[in-house]
Protein backbone atom coordinates (compact mmCIF):
# COMPACT_ATOMS: atom_id res chain seq x y z
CA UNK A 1 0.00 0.00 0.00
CA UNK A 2 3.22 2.13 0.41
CA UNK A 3 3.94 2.26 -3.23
CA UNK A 4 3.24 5.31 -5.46
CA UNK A 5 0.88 3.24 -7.91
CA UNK A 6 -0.85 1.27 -5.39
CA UNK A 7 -3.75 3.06 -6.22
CA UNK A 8 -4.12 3.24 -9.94
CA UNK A 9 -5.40 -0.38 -9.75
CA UNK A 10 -8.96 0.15 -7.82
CA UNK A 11 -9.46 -3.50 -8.25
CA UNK A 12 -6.31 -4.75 -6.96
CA UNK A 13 -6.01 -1.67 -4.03
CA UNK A 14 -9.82 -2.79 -3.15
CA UNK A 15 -8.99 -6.27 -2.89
CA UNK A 16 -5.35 -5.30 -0.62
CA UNK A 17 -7.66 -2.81 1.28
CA UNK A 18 -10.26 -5.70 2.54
CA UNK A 19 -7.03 -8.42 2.90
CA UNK A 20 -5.95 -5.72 5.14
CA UNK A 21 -8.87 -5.21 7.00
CA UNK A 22 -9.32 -9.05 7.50
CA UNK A 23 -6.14 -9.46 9.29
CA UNK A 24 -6.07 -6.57 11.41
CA UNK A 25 -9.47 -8.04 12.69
CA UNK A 26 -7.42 -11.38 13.46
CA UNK A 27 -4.20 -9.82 14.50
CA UNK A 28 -5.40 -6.90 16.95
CA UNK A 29 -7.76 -8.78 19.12
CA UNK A 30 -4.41 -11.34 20.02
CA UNK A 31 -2.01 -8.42 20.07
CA UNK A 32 -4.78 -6.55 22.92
CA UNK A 33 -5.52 -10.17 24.86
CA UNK A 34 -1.48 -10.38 24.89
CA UNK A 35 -0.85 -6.91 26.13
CA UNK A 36 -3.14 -7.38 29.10
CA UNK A 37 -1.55 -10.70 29.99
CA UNK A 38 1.91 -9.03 29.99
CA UNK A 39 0.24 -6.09 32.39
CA UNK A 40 -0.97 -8.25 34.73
CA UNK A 41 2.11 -10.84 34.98
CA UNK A 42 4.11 -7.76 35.57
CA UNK A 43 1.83 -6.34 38.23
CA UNK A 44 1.36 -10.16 39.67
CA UNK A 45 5.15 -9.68 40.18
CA UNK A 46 5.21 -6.92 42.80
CA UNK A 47 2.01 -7.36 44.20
CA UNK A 48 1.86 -7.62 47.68
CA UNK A 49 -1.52 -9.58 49.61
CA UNK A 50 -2.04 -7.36 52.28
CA UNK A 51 -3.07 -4.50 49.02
CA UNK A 52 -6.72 -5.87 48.62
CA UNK A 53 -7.71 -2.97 46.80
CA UNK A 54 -4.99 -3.89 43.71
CA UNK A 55 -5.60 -7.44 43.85
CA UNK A 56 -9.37 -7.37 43.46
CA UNK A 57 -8.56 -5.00 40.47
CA UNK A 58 -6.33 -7.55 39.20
CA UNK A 59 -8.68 -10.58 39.41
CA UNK A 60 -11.27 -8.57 37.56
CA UNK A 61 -8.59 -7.80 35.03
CA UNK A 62 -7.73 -11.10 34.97
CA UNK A 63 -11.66 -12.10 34.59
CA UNK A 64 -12.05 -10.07 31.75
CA UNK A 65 -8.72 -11.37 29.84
CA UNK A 66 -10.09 -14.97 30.09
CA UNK A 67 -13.37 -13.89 28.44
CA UNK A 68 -11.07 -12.51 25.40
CA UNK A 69 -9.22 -15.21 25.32
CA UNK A 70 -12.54 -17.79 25.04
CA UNK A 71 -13.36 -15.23 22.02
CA UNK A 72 -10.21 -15.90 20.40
CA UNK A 73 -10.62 -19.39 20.78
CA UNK A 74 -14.10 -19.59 19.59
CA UNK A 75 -13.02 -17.62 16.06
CA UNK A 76 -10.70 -20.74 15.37
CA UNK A 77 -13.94 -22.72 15.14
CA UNK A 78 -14.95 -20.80 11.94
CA UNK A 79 -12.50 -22.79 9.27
CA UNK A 80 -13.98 -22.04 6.52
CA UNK A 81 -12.55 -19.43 4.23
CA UNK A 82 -16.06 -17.46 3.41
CA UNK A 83 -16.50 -17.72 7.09
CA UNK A 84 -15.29 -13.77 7.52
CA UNK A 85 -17.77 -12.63 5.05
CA UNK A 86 -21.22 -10.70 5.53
CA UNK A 87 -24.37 -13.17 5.32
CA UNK A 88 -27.12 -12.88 3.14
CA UNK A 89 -29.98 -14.09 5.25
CA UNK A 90 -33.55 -15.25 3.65
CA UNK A 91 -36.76 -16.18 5.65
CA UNK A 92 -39.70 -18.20 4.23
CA UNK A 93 -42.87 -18.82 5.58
CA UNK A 94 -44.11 -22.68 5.74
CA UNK A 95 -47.49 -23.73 5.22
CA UNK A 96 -50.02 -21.71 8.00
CA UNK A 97 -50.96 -18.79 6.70
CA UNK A 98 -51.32 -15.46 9.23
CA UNK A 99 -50.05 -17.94 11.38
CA UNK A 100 -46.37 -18.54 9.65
CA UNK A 101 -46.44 -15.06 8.48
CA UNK A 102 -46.37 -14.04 12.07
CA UNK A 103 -43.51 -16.57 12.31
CA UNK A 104 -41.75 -14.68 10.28
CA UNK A 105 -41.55 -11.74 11.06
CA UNK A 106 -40.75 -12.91 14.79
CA UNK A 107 -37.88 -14.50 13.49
CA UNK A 108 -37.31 -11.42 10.97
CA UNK A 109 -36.82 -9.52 14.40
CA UNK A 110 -34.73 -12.25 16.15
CA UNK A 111 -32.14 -12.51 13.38
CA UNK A 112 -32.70 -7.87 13.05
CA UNK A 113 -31.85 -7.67 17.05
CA UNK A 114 -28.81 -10.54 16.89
CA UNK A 115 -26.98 -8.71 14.14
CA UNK A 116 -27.31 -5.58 16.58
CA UNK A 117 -26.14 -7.55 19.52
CA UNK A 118 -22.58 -8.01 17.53
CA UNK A 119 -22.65 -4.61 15.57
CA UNK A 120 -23.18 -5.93 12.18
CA UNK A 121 -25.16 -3.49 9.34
CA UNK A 122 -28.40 -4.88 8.80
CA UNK A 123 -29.97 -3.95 5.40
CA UNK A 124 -33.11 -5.24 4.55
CA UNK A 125 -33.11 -6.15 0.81
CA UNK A 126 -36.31 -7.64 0.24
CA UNK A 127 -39.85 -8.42 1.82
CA UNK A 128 -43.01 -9.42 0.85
CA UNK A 129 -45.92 -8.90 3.40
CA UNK A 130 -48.53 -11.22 4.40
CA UNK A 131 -52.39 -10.47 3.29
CA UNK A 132 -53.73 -9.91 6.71
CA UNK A 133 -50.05 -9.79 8.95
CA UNK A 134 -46.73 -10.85 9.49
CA UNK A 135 -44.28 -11.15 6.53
CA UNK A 136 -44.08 -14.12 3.73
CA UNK A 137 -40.46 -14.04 2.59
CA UNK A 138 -37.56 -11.56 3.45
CA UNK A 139 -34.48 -11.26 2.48
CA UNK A 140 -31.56 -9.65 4.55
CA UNK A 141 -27.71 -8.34 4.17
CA UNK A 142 -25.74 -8.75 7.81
CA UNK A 143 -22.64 -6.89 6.96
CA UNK A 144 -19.85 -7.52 9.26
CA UNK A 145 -16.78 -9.55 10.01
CA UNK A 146 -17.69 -13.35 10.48
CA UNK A 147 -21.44 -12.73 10.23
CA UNK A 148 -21.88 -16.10 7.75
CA UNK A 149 -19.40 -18.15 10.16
CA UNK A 150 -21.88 -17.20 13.10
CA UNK A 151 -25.54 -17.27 10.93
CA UNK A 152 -24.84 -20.13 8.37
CA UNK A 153 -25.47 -22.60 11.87
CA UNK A 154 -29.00 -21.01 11.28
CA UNK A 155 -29.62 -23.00 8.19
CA UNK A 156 -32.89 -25.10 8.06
CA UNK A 157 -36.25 -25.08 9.46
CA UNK A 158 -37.31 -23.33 12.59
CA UNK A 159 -40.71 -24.60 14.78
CA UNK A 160 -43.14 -22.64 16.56
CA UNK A 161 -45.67 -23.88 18.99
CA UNK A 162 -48.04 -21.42 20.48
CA UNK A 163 -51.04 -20.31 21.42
CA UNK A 164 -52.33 -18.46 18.03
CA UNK A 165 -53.16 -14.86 18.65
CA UNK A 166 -55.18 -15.06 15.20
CA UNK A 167 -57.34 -17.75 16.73
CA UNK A 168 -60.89 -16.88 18.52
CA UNK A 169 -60.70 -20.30 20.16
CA UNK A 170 -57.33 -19.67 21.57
CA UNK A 171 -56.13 -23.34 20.33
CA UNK A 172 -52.17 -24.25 20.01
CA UNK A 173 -51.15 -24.02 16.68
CA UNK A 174 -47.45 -25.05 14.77
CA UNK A 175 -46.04 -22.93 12.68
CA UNK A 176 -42.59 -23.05 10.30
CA UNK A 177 -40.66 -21.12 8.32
CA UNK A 178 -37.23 -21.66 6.72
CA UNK A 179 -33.94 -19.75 7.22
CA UNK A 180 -31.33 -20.05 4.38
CA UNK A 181 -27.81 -18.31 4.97
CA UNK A 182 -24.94 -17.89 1.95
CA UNK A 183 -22.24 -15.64 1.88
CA UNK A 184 -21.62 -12.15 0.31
CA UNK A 185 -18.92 -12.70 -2.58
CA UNK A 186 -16.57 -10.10 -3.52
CA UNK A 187 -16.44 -9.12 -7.46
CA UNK A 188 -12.68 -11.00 -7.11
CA UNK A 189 -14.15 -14.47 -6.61
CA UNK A 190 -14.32 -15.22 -10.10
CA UNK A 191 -17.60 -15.79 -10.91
CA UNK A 192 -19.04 -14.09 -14.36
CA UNK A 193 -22.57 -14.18 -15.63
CA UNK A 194 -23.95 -13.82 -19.20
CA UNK A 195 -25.97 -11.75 -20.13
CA UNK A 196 -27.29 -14.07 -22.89
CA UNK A 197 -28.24 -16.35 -19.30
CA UNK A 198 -30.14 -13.74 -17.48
CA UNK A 199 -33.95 -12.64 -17.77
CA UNK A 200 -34.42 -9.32 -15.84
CA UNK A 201 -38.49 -8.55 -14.77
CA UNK A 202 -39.49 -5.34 -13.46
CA UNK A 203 -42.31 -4.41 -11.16
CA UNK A 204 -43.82 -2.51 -8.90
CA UNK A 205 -42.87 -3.03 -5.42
CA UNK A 206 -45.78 -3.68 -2.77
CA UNK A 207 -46.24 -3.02 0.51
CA UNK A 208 -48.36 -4.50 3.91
CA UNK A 209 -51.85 -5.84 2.49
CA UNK A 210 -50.58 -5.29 -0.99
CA UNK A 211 -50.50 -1.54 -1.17
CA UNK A 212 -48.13 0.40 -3.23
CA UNK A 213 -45.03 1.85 -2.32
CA UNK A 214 -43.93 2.97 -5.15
CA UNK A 215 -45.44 4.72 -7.84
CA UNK A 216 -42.88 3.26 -10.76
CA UNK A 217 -41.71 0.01 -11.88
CA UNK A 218 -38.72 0.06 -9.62
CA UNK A 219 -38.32 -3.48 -7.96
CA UNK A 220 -36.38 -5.85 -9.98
CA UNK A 221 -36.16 -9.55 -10.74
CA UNK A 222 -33.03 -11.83 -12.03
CA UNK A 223 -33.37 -15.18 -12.93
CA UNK A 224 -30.69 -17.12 -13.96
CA UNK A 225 -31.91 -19.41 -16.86
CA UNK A 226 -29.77 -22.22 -16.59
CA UNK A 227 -29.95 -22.47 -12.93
CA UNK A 228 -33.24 -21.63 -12.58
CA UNK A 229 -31.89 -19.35 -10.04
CA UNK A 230 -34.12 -15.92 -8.85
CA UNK A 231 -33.16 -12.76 -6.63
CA UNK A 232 -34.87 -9.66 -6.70
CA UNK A 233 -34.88 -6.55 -4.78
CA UNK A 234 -37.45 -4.09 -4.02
CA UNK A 235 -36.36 -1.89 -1.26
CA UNK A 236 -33.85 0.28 -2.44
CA UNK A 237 -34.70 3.76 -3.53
CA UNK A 238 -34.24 3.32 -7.67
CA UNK A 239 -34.35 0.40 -9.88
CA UNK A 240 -30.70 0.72 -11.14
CA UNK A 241 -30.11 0.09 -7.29
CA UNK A 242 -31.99 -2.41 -7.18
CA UNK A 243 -30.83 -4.19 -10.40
CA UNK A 244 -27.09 -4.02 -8.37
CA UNK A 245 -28.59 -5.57 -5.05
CA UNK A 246 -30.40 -8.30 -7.09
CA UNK A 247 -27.64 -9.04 -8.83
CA UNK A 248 -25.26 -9.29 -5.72
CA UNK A 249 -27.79 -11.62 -4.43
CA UNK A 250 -28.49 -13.51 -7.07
CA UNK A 251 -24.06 -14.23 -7.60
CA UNK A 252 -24.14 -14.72 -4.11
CA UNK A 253 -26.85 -17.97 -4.67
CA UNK A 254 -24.93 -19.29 -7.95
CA UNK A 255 -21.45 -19.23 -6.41
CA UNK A 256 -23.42 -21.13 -3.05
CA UNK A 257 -24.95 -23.73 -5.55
CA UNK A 258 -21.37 -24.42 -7.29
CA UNK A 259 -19.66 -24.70 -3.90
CA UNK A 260 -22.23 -27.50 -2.49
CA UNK A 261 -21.88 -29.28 -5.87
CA UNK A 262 -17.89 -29.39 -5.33
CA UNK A 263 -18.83 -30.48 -1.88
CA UNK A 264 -21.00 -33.44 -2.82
CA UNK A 265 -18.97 -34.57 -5.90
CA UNK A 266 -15.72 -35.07 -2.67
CA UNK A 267 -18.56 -36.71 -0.62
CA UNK A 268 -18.85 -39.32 -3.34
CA UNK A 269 -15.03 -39.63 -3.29
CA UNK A 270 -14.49 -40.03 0.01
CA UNK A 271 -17.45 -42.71 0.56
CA UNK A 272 -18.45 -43.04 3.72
CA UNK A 273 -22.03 -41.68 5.35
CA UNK A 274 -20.60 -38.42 6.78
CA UNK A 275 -23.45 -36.09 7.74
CA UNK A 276 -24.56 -32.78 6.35
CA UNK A 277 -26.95 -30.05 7.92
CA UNK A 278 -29.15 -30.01 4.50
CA UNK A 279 -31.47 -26.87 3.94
CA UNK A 280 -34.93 -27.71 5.02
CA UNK A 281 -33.95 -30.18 7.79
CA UNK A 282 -35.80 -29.08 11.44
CA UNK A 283 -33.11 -27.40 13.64
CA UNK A 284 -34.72 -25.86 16.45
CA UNK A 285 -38.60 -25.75 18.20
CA UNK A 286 -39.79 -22.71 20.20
CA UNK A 287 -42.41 -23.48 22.39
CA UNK A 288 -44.65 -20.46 23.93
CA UNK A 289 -47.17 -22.70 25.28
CA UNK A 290 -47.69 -24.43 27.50
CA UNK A 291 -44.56 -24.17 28.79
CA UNK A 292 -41.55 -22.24 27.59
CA UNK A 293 -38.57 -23.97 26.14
CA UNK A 294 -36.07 -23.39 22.69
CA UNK A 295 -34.30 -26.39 21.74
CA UNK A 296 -31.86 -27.20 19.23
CA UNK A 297 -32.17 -30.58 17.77
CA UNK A 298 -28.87 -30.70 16.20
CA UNK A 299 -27.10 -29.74 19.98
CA UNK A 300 -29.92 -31.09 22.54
CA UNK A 301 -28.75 -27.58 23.74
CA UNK A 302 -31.99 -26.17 25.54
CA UNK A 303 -33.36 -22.92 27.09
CA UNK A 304 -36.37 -21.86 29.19
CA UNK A 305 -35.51 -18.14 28.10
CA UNK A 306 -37.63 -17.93 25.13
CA UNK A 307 -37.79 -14.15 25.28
CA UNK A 308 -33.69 -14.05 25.43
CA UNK A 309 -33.54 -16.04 22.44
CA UNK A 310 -36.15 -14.12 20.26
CA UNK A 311 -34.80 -11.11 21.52
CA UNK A 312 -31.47 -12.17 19.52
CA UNK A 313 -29.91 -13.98 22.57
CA UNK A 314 -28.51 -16.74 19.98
CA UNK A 315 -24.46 -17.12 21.03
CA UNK A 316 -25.20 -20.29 22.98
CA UNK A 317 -26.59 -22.28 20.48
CA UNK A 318 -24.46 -20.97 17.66
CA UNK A 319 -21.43 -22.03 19.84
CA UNK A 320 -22.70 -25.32 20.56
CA UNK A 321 -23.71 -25.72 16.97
CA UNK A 322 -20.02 -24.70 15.17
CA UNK A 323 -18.26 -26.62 18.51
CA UNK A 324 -20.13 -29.96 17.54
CA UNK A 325 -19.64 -29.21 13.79
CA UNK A 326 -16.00 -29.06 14.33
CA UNK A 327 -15.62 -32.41 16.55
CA UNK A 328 -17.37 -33.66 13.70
CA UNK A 329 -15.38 -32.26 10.98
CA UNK A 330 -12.19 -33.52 12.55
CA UNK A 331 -13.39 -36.98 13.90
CA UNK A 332 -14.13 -37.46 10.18
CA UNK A 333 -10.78 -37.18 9.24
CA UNK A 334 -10.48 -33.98 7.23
C-alpha cells in the first residue's frame, strides 16, 4: 500500500484494502488479549496480599482477559474461508398462513436484534408482506466480520408452537418457516454471468396488504436461466439500485450452488455416510405454550428463556452448533 501506484489499480487496491482489513481483525484482538496478559504478569510480580484494593482490580482484570481469550478461541472454530464474510440471510414462511407469516416476522426480528447484539449493518433487501399480517419471505444483508461463520449454523427449518393470537378459540397451533444463509462474494471471486443467461423482470414493489409503495416500476427480478436461479430486490430507492442488489444476491446464490456441488462430488469420493446439515432439515422448536422452552435438535442444547432467544440472545446455540460441527469435521478425518 506504500507504493506510489498502489492506487491506480482500484481492483487490486480494493482487494489489498479488505485483505488488510481481515487481518487486522485477526491480529489486533491477540495483540490486545497479549498486552493485558503481559500487564498483569508484571503487576502479579510486585504485588503484595495485604493491598486488597490492587488485587481485586487484578482478578477482575484477569476475569475479563479470560473472556477474550474464550473469544479468540471460539473464532478458530470458523474454518472455513467465506466464514469472515457478511451473510445474506432469507426467511420463508411454511405452510399456515397469518399464522407462519407471524412466524416470520418474529424470526425477521430475532435474526434484526442478533446482528445488533454483535454490531453488524443490517440492510433489509427484500420483503413481501402477508395479506392480513406478518411477513411471507424476506431477504436480509448482515454486513460484518464473520457474520456467515456465526448465521450459516441457522440454516434449516425453525418450529413454533403457540397459542395463536389469530385464533378466537385460543387453540395451540405449529407454525414453520425456513432460514437459508450464503455468503456475500466479492467481485474478485471469479464468478461471471452472461448476459445471454439472465432474464431481468421489473415491477412494482408492494407493501403490507398489498399496497403500493412505489409509484414506478422500480423493484427488480433476475433469474438465472440455466440455474433456474431468482433474486430480486425491491427496497432500495431506484431500480438501477436495485438491479445491483439483485444481482449481488443472485451471484451470491450461484457461487453457493457451485460450492455445495464441489462439496457433494468429494462426498462421493471419500465414501463413507458423513453427515450434512441439508437446507430444510428441522433445527430448532420454540415453544410459547404451554410451557416455555427453545431447543436445538442438532445440539440437545436447551433454554427456558424464550424471550432471550427471540430477543437475539442466539451465542449459545451458535457455539454449541459450530463446537459440535467441528468435533465432527475432525473426527471425520479432514
Amino acid at each position: 500500500m506504500s507504493e506510489n501506484s498502489f492506487w491506480d489499480n482500484s481492483e487490486n487496491s480494493s482487494k489489498v484494502v479488505r485483505k488488510l482489513k481481515e487481518l487486522k481483525a485477526e491480529v489486533e484482538p491477540f495483540e490486545e488479549a497479549y498486552k493485558k496478559y503481559h500487564e498483569l504478569s508484571e503487576l502479579g510480580a510486585i504485588l503484595k496480599d495485604e493491598d486488597a484494593q490492587l488485587t481485586s482490580e487484578a482478578l477482575d482484570s484477569a476475569e475479563l482477559l479470560l473472556k477474550d481469550l474464550g473469544k479468540l478461541e471460539f473464532n478458530s472454530l470458523f474454518s472455513d474461508p467465506l466464514d469472515k464474510n457478511s451473510a445474506i440471510l432469507s426467511i420463508n414462511a411454511g405452510a399456515g398462513g397469518t399464522e407462519s407469516c407471524d412466524w416470520v416476522s418474529m424470526l425477521f426480528r430475532m435474526y434484526s436484534r442478533f446482528g445488533q447484539r454483535h454490531k453488524f449493518s443490517v440492510k433489509t433487501l427484500d420483503v413481501l408482506f402477508g395479506e392480513e399480517a406478518g411477513i411471507k419471505n424476506a431477504t436480509l444483508l448482515i454486513e460484518g466480520f464473520y457474520a456467515y461463520g456465526y448465521l450459516k449454523a441457522e440454516r434449516g427449518v425453525h418450529r413454533l408452537v403457540r397459542i395463536s393470537p389469530f385464533d378466537a378459540n385460543k387453540r395451540r397451533h405449529t407454525s414453520f418457516a425456513s432460514v437459508d444463509v450464503i455468503p456475500e462474494v466479492a467481485e474478485d471471486e471469479g464468478l461471471r454471468l452472461e448476459e445471454k443467461d439472465l432474464r431481468i423482470d421489473v415491477y412494482r414493489s408492494k407493501g403490507a396488504g398489498g399496497q403500493s409503495v412505489n409509484t414506478t416500476d422500480s423493484a427488480v427480478r433476475i433469474t438465472h436461466i440455466p440455474t433456474g436461479t431468482v433474486a430480486q430486490c425491491q427496497n432500495e430507492r431506484s431500480q438501477y439500485q436495485n438491479k445491483q442488489t439483485a444481482m449481488k444476491i443472485l451471484k451470491a446464490r450461484i457461487f453457493e450452488l457451485e460450492r455445495k456441488k464441489k462439496e457433494e462430488d468429494l462426498l462421493k469420493q471419500y465414501g463413507g455416510d458423513k453427515k450434512k446439515i441439508e437446507w430444510g432439515s428441522q433445527i430448532r422448536s420454540y415453544v410459547l405454550q404451554p410451557y416455555t422452552m427453545v431447543k436445538d435438535h442438532r445440539t440437545e442444547l436447551e433454554t427456558g428463556d424464550t424471550n432471550k432467544v427471540l430477543d437475539g440472545g442466539l451465542d449459545d446455540f451458535i457455539e454449541a452448533y459450530l463446537r459440535k460441527r467441528g468435533q465432527n469435521y475432525f473426527s471425520a478425518g479432514k
